[in-house]
C-alpha atoms as a PDB file:
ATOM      1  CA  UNK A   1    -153.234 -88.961 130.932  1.00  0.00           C
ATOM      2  CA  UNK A   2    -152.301 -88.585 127.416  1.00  0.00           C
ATOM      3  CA  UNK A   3    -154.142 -89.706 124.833  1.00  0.00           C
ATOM      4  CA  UNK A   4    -154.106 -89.998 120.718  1.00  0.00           C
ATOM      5  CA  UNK A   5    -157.157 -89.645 118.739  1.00  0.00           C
ATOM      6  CA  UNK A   6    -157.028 -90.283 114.828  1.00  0.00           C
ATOM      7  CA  UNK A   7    -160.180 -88.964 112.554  1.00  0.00           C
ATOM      8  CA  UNK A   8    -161.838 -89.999 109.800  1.00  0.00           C
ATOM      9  CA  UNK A   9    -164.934 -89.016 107.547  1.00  0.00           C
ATOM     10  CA  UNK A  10    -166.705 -91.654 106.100  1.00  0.00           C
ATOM     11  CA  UNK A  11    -167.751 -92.995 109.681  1.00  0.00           C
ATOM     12  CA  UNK A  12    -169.183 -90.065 110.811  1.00  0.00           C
ATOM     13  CA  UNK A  13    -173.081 -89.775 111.309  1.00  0.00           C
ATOM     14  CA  UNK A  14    -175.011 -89.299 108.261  1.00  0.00           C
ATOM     15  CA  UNK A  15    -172.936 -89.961 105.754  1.00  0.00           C
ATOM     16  CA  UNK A  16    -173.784 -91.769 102.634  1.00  0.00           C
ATOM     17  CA  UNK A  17    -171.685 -90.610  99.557  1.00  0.00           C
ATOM     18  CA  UNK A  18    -168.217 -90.110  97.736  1.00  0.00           C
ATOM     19  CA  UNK A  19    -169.566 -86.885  97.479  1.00  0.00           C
ATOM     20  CA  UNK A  20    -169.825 -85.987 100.805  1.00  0.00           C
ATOM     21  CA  UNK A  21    -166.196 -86.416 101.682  1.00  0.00           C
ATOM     22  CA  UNK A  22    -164.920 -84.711  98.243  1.00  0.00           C
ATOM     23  CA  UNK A  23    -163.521 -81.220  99.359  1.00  0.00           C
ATOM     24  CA  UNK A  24    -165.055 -79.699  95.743  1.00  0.00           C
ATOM     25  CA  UNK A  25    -168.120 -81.487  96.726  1.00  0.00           C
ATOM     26  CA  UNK A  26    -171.262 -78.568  98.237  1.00  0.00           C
ATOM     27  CA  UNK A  27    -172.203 -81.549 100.440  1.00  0.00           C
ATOM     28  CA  UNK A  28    -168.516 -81.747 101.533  1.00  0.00           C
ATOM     29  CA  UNK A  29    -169.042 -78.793 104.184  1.00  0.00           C
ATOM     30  CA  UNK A  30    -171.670 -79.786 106.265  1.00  0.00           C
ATOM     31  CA  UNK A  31    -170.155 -83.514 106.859  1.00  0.00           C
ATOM     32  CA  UNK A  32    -166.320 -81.931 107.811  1.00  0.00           C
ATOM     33  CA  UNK A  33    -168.616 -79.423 110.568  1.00  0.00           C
ATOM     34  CA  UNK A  34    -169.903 -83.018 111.592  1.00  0.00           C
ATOM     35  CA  UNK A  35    -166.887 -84.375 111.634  1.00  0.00           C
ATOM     36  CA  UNK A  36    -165.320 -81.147 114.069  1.00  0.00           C
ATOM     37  CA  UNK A  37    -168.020 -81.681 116.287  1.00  0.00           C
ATOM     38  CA  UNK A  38    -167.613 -85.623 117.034  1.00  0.00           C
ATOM     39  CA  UNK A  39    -164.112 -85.548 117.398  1.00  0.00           C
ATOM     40  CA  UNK A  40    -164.764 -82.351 119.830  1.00  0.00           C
ATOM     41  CA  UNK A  41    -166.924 -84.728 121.485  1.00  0.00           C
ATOM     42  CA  UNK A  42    -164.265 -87.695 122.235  1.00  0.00           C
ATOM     43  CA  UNK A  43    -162.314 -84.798 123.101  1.00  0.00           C
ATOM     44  CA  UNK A  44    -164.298 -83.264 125.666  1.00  0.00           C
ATOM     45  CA  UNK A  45    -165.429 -87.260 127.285  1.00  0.00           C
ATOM     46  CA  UNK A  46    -161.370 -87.856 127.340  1.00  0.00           C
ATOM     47  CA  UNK A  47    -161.194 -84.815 129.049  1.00  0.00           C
ATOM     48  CA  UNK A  48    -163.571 -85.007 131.660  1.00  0.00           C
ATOM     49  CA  UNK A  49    -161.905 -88.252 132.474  1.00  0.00           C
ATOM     50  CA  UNK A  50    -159.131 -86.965 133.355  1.00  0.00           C
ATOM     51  CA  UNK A  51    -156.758 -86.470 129.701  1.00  0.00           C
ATOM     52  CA  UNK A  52    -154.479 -83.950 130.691  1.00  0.00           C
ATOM     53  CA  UNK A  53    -152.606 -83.963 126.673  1.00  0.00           C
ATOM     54  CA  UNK A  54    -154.618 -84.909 123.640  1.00  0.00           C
ATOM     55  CA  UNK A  55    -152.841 -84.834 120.448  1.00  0.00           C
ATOM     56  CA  UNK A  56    -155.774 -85.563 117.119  1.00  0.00           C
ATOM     57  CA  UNK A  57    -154.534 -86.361 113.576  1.00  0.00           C
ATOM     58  CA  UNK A  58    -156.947 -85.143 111.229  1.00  0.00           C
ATOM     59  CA  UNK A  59    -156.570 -88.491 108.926  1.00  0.00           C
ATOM     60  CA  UNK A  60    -159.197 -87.674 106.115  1.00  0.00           C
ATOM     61  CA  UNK A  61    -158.190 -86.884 102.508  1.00  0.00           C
ATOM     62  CA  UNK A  62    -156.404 -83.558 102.536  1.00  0.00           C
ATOM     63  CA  UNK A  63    -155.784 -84.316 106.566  1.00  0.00           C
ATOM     64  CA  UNK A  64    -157.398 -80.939 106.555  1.00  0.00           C
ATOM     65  CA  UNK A  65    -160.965 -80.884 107.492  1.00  0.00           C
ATOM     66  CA  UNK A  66    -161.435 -80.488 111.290  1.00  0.00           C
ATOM     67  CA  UNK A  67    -162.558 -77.468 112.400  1.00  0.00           C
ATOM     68  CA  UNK A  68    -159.392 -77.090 115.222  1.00  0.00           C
ATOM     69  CA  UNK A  69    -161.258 -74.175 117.295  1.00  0.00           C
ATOM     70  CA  UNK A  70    -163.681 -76.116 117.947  1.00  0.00           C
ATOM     71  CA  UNK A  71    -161.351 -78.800 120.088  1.00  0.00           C
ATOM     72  CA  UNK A  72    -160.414 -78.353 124.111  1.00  0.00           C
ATOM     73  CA  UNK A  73    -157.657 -76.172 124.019  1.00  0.00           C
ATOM     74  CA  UNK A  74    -155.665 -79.181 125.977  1.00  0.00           C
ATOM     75  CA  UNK A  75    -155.615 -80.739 122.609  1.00  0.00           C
ATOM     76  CA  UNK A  76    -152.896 -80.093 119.403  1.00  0.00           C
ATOM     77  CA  UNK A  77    -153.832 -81.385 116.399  1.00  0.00           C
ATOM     78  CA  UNK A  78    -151.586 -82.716 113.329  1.00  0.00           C
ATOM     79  CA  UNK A  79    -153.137 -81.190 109.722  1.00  0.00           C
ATOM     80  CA  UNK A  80    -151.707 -82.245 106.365  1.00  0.00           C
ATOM     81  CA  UNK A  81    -149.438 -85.545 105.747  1.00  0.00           C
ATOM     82  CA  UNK A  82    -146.152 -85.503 106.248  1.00  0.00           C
ATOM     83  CA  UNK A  83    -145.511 -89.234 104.870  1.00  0.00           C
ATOM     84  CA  UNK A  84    -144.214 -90.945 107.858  1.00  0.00           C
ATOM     85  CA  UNK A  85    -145.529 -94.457 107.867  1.00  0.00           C
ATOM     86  CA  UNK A  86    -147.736 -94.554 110.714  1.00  0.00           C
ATOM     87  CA  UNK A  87    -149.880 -92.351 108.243  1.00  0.00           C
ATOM     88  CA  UNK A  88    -153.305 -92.066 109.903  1.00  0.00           C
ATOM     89  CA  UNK A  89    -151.474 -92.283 113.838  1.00  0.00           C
ATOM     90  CA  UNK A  90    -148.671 -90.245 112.865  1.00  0.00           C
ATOM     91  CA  UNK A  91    -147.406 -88.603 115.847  1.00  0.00           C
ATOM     92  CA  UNK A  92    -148.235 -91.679 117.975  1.00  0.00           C
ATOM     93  CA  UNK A  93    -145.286 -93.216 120.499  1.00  0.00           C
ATOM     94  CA  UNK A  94    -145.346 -95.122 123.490  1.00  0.00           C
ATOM     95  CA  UNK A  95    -145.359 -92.581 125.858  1.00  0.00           C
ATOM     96  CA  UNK A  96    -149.458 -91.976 125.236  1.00  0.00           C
ATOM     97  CA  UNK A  97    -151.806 -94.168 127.540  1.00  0.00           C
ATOM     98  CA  UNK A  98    -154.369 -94.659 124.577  1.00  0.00           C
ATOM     99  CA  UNK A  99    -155.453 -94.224 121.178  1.00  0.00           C
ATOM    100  CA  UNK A 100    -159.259 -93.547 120.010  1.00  0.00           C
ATOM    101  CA  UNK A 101    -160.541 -93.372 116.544  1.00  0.00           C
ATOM    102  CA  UNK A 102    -163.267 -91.536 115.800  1.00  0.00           C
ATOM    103  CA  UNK A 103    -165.826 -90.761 111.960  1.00  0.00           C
ATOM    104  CA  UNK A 104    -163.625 -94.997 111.174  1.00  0.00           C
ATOM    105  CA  UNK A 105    -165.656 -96.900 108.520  1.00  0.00           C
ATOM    106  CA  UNK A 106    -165.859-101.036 107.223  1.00  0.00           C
ATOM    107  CA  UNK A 107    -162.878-102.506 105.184  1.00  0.00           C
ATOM    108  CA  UNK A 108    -162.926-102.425 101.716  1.00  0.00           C
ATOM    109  CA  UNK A 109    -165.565-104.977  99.972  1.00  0.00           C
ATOM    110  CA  UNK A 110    -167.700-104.731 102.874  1.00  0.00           C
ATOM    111  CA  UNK A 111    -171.748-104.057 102.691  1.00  0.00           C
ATOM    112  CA  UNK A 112    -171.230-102.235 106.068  1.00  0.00           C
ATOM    113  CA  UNK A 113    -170.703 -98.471 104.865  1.00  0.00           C
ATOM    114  CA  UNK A 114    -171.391 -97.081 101.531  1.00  0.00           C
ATOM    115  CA  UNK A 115    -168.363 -96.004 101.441  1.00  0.00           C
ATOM    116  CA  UNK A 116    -166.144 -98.714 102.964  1.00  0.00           C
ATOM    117  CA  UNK A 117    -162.328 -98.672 101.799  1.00  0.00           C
ATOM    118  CA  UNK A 118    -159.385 -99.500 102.758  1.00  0.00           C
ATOM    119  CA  UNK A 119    -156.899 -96.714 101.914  1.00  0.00           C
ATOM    120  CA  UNK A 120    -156.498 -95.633  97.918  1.00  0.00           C
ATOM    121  CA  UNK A 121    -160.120 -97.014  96.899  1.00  0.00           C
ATOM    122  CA  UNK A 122    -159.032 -95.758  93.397  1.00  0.00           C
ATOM    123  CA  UNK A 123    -156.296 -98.095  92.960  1.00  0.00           C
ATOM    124  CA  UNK A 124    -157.085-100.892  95.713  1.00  0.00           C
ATOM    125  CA  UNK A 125    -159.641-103.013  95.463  1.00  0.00           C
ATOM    126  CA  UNK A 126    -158.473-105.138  98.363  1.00  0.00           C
ATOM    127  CA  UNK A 127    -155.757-105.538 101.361  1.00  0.00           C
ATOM    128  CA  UNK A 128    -155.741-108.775 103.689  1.00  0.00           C
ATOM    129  CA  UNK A 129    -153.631-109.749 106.340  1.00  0.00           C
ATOM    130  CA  UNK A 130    -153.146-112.806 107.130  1.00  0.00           C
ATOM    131  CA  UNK A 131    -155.693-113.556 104.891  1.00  0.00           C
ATOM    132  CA  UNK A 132    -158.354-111.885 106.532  1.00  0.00           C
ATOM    133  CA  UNK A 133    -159.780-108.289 105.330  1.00  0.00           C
ATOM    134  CA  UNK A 134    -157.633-105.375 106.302  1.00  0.00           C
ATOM    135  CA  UNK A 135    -159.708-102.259 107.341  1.00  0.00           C
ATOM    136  CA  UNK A 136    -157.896 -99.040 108.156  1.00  0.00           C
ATOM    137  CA  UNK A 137    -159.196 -99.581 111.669  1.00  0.00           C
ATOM    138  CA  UNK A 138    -157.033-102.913 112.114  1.00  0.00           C
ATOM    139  CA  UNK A 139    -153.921-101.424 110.510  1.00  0.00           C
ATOM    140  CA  UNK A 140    -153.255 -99.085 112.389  1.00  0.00           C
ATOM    141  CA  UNK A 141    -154.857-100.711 115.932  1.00  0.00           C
ATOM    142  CA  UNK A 142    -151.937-102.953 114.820  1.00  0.00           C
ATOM    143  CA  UNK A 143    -149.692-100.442 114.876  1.00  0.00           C
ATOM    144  CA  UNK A 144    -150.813 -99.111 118.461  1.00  0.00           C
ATOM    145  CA  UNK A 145    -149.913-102.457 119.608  1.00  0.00           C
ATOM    146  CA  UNK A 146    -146.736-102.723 117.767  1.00  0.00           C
ATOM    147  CA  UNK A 147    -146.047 -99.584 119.957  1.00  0.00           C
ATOM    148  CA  UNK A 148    -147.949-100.736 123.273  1.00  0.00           C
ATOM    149  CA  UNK A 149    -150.879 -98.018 123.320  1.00  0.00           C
ATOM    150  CA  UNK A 150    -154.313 -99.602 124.581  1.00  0.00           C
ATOM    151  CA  UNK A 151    -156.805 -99.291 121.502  1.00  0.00           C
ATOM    152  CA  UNK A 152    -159.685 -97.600 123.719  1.00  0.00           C
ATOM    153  CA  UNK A 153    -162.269 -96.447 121.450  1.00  0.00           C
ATOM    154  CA  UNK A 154    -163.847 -96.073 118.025  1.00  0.00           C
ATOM    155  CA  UNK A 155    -166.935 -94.536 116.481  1.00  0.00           C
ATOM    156  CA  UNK A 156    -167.915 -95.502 112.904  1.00  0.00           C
ATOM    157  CA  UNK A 157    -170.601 -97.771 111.194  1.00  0.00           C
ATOM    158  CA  UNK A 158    -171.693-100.646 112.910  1.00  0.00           C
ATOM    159  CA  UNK A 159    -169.711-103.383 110.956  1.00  0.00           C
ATOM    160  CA  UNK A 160    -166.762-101.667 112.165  1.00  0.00           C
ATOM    161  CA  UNK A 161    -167.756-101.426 115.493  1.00  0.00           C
ATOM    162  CA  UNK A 162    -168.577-105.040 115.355  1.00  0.00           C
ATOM    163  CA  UNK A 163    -165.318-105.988 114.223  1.00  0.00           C
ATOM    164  CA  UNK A 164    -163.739-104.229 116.759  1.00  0.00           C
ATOM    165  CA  UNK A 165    -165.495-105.781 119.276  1.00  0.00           C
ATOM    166  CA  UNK A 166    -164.301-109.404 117.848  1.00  0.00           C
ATOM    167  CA  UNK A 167    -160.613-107.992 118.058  1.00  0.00           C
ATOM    168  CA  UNK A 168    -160.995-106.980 121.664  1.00  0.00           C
ATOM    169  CA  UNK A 169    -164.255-106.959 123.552  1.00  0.00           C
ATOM    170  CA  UNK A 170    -162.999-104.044 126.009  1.00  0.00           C
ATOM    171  CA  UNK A 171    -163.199-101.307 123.166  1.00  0.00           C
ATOM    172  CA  UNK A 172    -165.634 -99.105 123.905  1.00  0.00           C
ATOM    173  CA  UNK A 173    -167.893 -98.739 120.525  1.00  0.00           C
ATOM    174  CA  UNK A 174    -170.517 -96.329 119.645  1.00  0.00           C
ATOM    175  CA  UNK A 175    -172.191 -96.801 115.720  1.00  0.00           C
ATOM    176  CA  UNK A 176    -173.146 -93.818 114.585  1.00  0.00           C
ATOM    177  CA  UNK A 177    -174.146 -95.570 111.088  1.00  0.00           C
ATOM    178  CA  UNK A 178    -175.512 -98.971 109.428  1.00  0.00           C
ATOM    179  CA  UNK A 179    -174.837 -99.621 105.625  1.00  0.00           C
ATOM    180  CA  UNK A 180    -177.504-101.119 103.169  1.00  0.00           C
ATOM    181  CA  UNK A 181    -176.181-101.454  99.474  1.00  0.00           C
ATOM    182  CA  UNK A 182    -175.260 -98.051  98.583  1.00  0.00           C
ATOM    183  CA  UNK A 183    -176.979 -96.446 101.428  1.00  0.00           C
ATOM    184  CA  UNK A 184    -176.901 -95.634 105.194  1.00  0.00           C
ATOM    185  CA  UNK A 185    -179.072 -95.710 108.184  1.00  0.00           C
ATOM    186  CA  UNK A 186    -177.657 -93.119 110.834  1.00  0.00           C
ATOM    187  CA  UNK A 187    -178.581 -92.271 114.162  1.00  0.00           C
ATOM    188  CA  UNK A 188    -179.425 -88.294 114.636  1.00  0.00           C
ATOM    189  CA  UNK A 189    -176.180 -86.166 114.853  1.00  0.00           C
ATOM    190  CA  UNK A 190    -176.565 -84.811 117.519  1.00  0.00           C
ATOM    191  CA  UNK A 191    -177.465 -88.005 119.251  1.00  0.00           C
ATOM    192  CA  UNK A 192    -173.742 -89.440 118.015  1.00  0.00           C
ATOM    193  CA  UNK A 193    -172.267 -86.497 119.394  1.00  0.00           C
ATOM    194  CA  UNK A 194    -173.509 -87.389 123.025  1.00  0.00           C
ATOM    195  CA  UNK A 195    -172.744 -90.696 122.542  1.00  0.00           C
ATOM    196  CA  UNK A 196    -169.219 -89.796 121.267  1.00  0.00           C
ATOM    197  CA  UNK A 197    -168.511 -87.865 124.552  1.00  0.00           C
ATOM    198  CA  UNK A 198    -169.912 -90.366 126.573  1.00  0.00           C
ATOM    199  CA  UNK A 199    -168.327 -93.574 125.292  1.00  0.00           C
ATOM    200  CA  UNK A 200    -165.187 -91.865 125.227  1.00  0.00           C
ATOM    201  CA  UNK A 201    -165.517 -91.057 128.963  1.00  0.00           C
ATOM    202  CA  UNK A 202    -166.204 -94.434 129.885  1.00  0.00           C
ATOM    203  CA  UNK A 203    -163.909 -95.925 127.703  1.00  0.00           C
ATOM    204  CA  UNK A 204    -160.845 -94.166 129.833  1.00  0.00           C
ATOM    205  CA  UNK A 205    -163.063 -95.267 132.951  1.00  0.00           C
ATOM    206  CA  UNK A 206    -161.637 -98.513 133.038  1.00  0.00           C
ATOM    207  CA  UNK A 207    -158.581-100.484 133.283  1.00  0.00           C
ATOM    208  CA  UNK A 208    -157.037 -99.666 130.090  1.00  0.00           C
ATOM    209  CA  UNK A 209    -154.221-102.636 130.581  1.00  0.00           C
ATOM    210  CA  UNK A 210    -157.132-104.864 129.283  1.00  0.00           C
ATOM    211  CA  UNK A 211    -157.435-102.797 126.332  1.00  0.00           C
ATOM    212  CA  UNK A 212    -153.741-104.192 124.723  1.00  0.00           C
ATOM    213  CA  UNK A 213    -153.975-105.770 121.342  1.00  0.00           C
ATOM    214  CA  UNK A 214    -152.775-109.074 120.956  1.00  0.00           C
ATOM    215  CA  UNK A 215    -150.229-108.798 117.722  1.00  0.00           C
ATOM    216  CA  UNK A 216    -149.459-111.752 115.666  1.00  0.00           C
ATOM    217  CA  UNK A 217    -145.654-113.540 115.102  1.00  0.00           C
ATOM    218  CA  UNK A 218    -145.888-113.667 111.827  1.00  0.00           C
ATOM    219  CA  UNK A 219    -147.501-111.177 108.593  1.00  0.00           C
ATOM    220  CA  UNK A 220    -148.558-112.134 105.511  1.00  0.00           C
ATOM    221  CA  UNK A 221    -149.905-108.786 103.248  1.00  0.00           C
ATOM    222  CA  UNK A 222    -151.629-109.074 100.326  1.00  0.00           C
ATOM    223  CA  UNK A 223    -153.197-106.155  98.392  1.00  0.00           C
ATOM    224  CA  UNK A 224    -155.297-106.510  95.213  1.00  0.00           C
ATOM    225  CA  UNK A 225    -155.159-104.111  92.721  1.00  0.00           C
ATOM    226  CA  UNK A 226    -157.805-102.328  90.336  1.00  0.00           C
ATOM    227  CA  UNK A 227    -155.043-102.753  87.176  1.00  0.00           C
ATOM    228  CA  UNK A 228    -153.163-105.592  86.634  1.00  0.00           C
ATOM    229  CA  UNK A 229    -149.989-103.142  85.855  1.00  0.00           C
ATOM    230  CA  UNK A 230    -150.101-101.364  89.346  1.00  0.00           C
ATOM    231  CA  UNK A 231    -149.267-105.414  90.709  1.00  0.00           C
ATOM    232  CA  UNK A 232    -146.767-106.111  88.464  1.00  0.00           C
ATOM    233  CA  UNK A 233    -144.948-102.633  89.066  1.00  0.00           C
ATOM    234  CA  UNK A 234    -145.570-103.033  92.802  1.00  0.00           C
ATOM    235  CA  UNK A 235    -144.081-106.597  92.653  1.00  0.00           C
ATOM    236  CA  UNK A 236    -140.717-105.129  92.139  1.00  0.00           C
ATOM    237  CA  UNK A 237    -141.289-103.717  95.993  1.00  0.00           C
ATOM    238  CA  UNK A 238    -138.496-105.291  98.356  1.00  0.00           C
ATOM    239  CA  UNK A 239    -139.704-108.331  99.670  1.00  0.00           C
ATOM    240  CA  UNK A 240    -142.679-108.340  97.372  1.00  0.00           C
ATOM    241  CA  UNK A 241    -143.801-110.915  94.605  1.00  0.00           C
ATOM    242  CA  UNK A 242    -146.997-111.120  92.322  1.00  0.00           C
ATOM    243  CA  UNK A 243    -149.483-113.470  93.540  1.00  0.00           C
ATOM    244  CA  UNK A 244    -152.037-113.261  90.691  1.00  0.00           C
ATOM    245  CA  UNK A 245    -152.684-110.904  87.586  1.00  0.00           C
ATOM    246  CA  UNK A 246    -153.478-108.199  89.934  1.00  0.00           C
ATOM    247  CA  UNK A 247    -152.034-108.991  93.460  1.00  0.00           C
ATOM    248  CA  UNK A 248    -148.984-109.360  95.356  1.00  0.00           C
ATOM    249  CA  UNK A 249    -147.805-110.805  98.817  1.00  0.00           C
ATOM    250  CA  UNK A 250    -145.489-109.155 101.074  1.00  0.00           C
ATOM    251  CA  UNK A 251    -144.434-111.451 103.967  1.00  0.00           C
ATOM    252  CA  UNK A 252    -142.761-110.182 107.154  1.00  0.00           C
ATOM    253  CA  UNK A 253    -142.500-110.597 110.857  1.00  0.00           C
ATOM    254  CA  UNK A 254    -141.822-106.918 111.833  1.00  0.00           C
ATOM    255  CA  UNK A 255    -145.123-104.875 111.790  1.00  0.00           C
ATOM    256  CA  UNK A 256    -143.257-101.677 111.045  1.00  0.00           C
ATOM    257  CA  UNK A 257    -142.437-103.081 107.795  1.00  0.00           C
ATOM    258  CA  UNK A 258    -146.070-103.889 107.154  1.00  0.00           C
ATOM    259  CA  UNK A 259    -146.472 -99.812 107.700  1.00  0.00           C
ATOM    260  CA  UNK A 260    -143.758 -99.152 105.241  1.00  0.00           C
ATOM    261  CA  UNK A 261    -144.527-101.608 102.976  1.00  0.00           C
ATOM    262  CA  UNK A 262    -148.396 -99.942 102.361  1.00  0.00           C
ATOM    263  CA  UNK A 263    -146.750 -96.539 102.170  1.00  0.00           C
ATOM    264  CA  UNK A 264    -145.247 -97.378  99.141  1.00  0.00           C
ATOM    265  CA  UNK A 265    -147.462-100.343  97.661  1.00  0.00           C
ATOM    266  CA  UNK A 266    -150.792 -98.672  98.411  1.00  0.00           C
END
């Protein structure tokens, strides 16, 4: 069994702060060890239930924070960006039999995590698709599905999870976190840790043919902007026109393009 698991920080247990996830930040440490450790976790369930190949892209800031000796050693991991479009699943294809996503946090706008985003917080202030919020999460379980890799499990606040759960009811979710304003209410680490490995075992338990994505005909992007110059800059994108002072729309039918198109627009 081969499976793909993408990583992120601000879902992880505990954390409550911009700070936190800074690399220059003293805080910063302690939350990328947390990080290490949960990942390990989904690492270790996916083992034990039977992942044979287990490659992790380290999809936080830098793509440098996880800890990589402290993963099974049947596991690679992918550090650093190289700027292919699949961006936080980079390295995914359609040869692995699932994809997990671990430390995943709220879309941006939402109350759910203090520090729910989607993307380039300091230039986006919003994505939707299809006129509906577009969380990192969705984006790229889009993308799995685009490729035909089950979406088996995700760890993150409890919005999130929640919103996963609405997508397809068959993902295995563990909330490690719940957001209130500018604050968090988190489980105890190591507790999440536990959970991680054991959600992440069941989750590859089951039949993971119920675990497809349904993808829609038809993709309508539009991405708000903190300045109204980055929209009408960004308007000039292929395919792209200005909506409002400080959106555009980007319509396709291919999801890949979607991908590309927030590679460049984002």
């Amino acid at each position: 069994m081969k499976i793909f698991i993408s990583a992120d920080i601000e879902g992880v247990a505990g954390i409550a702060n911009w700070e936190e996830a800074r690399k220059s930040s003293n805080a910063y440490s302690y939350f990328a060890e947390q990080m290490s450790k949960e990942v390990a976790a989904a690492c270790e369930g996916a083992t034990i239930a039977g992942a044979t190949e287990i490659l992790v892209k380290d999809a936080h800031g830098t793509g440098r924070n996880i800890d990589p000796s402290k993963l099974t050693e049947n596991a690679k991991i992918i550090r650093g960006w190289s700027g292919h479009p699949y961006k936080m699943l980079q390295g995914i294809d359609e040869t692995f039999d699932g994809v997990a996503f671990v430390g995943y946090h709220s879309h941006g706008g939402s109350n759910a995590n203090p520090l729910a985003h989607t993307m380039n917080s300091s230039v986006i202030n919003y994505i939707k698709l299809n006129g509906e919020y577009l969380s990192e999460f969705l984006m790229h379980s889009y993308l799995a599905a685009y490729l035909g890799v089950p979406v088996v499990f995700l760890s993150g606040d409890k919005g999130l999870c929640e919103d996963a759960k609405n997508l397809n009811k068959n993902i295995v979710t563990v909330a490690v976190s719940e957001g209130k304003g500018a604050s968090s209410i988190s489980i105890h680490p190591n507790k999440a840790i536990e959970k991680i490995k054991e959600g992440m075992k069941k989750a590859l338990k089951k039949d993971l043919s119920k675990n497809n994505i349904n993808l829609p005909d038809k993709f309508s992007l539009e991405i708000g902007y903190n300045f109204h110059g980055d929209a009408y800059k960004n308007s000039f994108y292929p395919g792209a026109v200005q909506k409002g002072e400080k959106s555009i729309i980007f319509e396709t039918d291919d999801y890949f393009e979607i991908m590309r198109a927030t590679s460049f627009l984002v």
